[in-house]
Protein backbone atom coordinates (compact mmCIF):
# COMPACT_ATOMS: atom_id res chain seq x y z
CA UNK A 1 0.00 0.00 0.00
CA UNK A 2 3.08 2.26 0.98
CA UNK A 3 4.71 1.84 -2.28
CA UNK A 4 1.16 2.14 -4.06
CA UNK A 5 0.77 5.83 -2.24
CA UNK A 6 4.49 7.38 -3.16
CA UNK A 7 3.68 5.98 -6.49
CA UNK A 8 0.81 7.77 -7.14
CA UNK A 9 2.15 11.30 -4.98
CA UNK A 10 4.98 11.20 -7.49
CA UNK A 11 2.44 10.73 -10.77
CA UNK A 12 0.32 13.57 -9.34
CA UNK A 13 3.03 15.96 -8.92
CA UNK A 14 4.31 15.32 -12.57
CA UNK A 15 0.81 15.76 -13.81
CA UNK A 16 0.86 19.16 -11.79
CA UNK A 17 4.22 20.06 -13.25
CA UNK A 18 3.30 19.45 -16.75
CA UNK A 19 0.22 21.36 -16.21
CA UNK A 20 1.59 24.14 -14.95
CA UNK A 21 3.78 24.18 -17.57
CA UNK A 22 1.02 23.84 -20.19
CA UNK A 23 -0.65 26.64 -19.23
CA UNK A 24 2.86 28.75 -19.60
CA UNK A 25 3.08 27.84 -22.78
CA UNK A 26 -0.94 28.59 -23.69
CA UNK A 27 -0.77 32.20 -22.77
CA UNK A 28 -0.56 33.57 -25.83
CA UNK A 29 -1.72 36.54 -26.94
CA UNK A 30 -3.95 34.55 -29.93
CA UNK A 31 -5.68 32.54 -27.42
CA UNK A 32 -6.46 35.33 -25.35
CA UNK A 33 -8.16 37.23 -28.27
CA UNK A 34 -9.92 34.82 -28.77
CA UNK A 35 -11.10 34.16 -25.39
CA UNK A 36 -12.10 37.39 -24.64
CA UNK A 37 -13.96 37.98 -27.85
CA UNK A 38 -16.23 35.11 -26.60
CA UNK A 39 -16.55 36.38 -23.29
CA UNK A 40 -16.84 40.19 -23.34
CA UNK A 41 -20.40 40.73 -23.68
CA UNK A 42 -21.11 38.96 -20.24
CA UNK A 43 -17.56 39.14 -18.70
CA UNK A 44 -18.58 41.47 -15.90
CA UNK A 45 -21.98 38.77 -14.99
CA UNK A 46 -19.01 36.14 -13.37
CA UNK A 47 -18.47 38.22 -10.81
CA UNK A 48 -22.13 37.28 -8.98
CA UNK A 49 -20.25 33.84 -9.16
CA UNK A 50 -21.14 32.17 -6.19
CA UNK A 51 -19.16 29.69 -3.95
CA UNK A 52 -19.65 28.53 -0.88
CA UNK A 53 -21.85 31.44 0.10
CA UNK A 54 -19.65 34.00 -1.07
CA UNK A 55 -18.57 36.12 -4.29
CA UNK A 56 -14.72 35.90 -4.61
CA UNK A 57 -14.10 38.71 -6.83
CA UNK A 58 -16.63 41.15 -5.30
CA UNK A 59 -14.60 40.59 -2.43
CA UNK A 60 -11.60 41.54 -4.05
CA UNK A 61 -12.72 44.33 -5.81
CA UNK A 62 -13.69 45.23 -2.51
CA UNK A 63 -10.19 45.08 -1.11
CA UNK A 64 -8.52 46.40 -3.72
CA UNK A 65 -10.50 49.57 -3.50
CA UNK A 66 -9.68 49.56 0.67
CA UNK A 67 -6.01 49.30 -0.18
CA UNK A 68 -5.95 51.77 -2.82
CA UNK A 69 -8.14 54.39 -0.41
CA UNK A 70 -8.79 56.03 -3.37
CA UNK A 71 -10.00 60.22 -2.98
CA UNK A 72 -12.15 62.56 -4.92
CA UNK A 73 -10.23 64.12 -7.70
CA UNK A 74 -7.57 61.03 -7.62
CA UNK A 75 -6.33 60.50 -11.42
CA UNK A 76 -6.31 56.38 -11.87
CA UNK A 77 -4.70 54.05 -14.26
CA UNK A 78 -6.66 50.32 -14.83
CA UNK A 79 -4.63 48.19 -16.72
CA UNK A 80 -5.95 45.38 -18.09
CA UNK A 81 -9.42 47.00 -17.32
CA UNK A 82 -11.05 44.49 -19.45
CA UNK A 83 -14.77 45.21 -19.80
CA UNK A 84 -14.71 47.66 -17.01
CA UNK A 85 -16.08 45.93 -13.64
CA UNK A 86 -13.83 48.29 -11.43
CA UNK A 87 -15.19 51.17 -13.10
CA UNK A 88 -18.14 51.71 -10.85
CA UNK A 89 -15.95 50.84 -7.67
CA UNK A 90 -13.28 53.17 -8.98
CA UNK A 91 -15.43 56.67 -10.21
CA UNK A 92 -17.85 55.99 -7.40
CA UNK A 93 -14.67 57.16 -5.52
CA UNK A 94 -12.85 59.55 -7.12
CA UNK A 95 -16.29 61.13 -8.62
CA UNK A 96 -16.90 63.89 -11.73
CA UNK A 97 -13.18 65.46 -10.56
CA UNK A 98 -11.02 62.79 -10.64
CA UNK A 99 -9.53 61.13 -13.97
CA UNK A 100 -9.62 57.08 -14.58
CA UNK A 101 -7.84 55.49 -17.73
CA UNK A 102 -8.29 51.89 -18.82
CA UNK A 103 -5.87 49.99 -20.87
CA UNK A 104 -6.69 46.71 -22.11
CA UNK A 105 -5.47 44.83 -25.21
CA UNK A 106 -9.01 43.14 -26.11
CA UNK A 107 -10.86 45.17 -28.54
CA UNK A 108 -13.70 43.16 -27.85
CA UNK A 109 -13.65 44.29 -23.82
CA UNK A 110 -13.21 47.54 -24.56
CA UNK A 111 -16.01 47.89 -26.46
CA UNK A 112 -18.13 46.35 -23.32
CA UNK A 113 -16.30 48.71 -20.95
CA UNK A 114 -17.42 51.41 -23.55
CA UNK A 115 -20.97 50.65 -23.57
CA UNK A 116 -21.38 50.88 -19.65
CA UNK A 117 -19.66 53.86 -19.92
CA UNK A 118 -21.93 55.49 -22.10
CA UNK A 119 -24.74 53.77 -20.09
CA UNK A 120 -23.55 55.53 -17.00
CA UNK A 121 -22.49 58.86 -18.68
CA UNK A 122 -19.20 59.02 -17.07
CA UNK A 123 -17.33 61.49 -18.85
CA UNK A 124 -14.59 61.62 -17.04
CA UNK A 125 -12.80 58.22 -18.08
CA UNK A 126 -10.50 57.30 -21.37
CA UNK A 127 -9.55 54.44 -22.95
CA UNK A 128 -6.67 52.92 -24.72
CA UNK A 129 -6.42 49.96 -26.46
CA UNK A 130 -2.79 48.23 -26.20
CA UNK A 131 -0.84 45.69 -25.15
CA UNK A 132 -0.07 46.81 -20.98
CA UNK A 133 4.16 45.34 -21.59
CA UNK A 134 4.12 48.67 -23.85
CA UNK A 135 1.45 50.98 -22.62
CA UNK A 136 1.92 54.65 -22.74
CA UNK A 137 -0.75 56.23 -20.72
CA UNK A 138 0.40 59.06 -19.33
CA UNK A 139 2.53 59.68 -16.31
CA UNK A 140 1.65 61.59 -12.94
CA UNK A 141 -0.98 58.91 -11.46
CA UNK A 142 -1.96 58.74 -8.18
CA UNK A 143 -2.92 55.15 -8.56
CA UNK A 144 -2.33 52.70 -10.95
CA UNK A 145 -4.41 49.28 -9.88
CA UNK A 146 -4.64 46.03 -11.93
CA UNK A 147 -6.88 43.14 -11.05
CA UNK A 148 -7.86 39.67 -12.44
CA UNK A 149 -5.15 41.01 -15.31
CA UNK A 150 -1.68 39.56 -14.37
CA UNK A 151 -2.51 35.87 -14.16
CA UNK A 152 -2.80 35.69 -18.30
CA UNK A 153 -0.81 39.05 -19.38
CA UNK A 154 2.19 37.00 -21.58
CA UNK A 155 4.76 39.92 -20.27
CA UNK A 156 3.18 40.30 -16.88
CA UNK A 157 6.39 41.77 -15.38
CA UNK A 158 7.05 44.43 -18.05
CA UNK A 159 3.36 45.69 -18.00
CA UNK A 160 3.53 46.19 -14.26
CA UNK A 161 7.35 48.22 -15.01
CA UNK A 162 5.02 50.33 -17.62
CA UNK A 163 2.26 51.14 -14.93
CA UNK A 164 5.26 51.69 -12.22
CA UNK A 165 6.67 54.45 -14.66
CA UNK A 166 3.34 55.69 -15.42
CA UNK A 167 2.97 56.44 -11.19
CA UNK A 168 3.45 59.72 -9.54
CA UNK A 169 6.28 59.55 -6.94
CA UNK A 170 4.41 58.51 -3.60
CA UNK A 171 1.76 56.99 -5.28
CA UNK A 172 -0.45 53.47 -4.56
CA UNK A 173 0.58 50.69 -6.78
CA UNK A 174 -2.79 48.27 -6.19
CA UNK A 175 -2.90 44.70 -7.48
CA UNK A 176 -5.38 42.06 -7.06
CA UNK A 177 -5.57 38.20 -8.47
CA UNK A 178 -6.03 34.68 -8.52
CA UNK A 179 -3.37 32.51 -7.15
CA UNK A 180 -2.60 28.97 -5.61
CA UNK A 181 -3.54 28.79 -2.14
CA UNK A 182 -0.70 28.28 0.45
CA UNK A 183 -2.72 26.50 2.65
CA UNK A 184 -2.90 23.22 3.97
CA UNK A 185 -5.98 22.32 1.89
CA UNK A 186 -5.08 24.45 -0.82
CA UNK A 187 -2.32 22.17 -2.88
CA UNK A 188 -4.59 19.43 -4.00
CA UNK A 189 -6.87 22.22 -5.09
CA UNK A 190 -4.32 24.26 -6.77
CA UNK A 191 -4.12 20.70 -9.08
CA UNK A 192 -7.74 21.48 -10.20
CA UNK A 193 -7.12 25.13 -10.92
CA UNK A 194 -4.13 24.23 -12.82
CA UNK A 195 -6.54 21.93 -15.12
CA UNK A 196 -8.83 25.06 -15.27
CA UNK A 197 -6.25 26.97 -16.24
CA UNK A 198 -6.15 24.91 -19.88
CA UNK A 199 -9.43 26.70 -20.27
CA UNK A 200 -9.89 30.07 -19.11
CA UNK A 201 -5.89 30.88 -19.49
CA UNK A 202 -4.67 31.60 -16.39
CA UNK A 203 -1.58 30.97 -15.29
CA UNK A 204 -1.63 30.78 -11.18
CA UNK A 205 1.23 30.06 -10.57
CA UNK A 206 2.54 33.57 -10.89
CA UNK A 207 3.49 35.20 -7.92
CA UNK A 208 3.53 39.43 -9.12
CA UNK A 209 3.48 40.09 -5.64
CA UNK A 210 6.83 39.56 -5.29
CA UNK A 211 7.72 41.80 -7.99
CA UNK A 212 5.98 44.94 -6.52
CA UNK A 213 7.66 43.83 -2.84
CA UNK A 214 10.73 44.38 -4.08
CA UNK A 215 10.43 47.66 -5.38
CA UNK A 216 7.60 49.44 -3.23
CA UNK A 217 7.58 51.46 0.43
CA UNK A 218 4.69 50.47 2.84
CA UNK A 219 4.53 46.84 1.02
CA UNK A 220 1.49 44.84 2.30
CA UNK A 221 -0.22 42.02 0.88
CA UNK A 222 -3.28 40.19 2.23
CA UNK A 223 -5.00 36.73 1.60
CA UNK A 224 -8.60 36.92 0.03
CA UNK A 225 -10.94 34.06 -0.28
CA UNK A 226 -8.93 30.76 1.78
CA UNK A 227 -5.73 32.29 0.00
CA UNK A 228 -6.88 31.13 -3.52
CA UNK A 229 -7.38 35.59 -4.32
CA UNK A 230 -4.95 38.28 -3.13
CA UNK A 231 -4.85 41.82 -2.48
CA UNK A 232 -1.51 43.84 -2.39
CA UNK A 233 -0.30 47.39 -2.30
CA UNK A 234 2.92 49.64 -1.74
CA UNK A 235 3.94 53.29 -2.88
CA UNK A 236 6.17 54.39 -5.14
C-alpha cells in the first residue's frame, strides 16, 4: 500500500508540473483574443459567481479599492481593465473630478467597458487599447491598480514596469488576483485550478506580488478568499 501511495504522490506531482507548464506555454496573446472575444459581452456577470456562500471577486474588488483608499479628484490608471467591472468601484470614488484610464489589449472588452460607460455617462474616463508590456498612458498617477489582469498578461512583469513608470512619486501601486492557495488544503486544489487553467488561461502560478515587494515602500499584501485571491499594495 506504501509503495502504491508514493507511487501515485509522485504521478500527481508530474501531472501538476506538466500542467503548470502547459498553461505557460498557452498564454498567448492569440488565445487570449480569442477568449475574450467570446466572453466580453457577459464578462462582468461572473463576478455574482457564487461559492460557498460568497462572491470571490466582489470581495476583491472590494479590497482592492480599501487598499488603494482612493479620494475625490484622484487621477487612476486600470490596466488590463477588461470590460470595465472596477469602473463603478473606482469613479464611485474619485467622482466627476477625478480622472480614470483603462488599458486593455481586447478590442472586444473595450467595447463592453465602452458601452457601460456610455450607459452611466461618465465622462470623465479614457480608454486605450494596447498591449499593458508597452502601454503609454500618461505619467503623474496617483494610482495605478490592476486586477484579475496579471494571471494571463504573456509579459506580466514588463506591463507592471510600464504602470510603475506611469505612477506619480508617492503613489499606490494596487494589485489584485487569482493565485494557488498556500494553505494546507489548498495544494490538492491548486491541481484542479491548474486543469482550469487549460481553459480560461490563467496561469496561477505567478506570484507578481513579489515583484511589486521588491520595489515598493509600505509593502502589504493580504490573503482573500482561503488564500486562492490576493490583495496587495505599496507606494512608489
Amino acid at each position: 500500500m506504501k509503495g502504491k501511495f508514493w507511487l501515485g504522490l509522485a504521478a500527481g506531482l508530474a501531472l501538476g508540473s506538466a500542467l503548470r507548464e502547459a498553461n505557460r506555454r498557452g498564454l498567448t496573446q492569440e488565445r487570449l483574443d480569442a477568449y475574450y472575444q467570446r466572453r466580453a459581452a457577459n464578462y462582468n456577470a461572473t463576478d455574482q459567481l457564487r461559492l460557498f456562500g460568497r462572491y470571490p471577486r466582489i470581495e476583491m474588488r472590494h479590497a482592492t479599492m480599501r487598499l488603494a483608499d482612493l479620494q475625490p479628484g484622484d487621477s487612476v490608471l486600470d490596466f488590463a481593465c477588461g470590460a470595465g467591472a472596477n469602473f463603478p468601484y473606482i469613479l464611485d470614488r474619485i467622482g466627476p473630478t477625478g480622472r480614470l484610464v483603462g488599458v486593455d489589449y481586447s478590442a472586444d472588452m473595450l467595447a463592453a467597458a465602452q458601452r457601460m460607460i456610455d450607459q452611466q455617462g461618465w465622462q470623465n474616463v479614457e480608454l486605450i487599447q494596447s498591449d499593458a508590456a508597452t502601454m503609454q498612458p500618461g505619467t503623474n498617477f496617483d494610482v495605478v491598480l490592476s486586477t484579475l489582469g496579471l494571471v494571463v498578461i504573456p509579459r506580466h512583469e514588463q506591463a507592471m514596469q510600464q504602470a510603475w513608470d506611469a505612477l506619480k512619486p508617492g503613489g499606490k501601486y494596487v494589485i489584485a488576483d487569482l493565485c494557488e492557495s498556500e494553505r494546507w488544503y489548498g495544494r490538492p486544489l491548486a491541481f484542479i485550478m491548474n486543469v482550469l487553467g487549460l481553459f480560461i488561461i490563467t496561469d496561477t502560478s505567478r506570484r507578481p506580488w513579489e515583484w511589486l515587494a521588491a520595489r515598493a515602500q509600505g509593502y502589504y499584501r493580504e490573503e482573500l478568499f482561503h488564500g486562492f485571491f490576493y490583495a496587495a499594495v505599496g507606494k512608489k
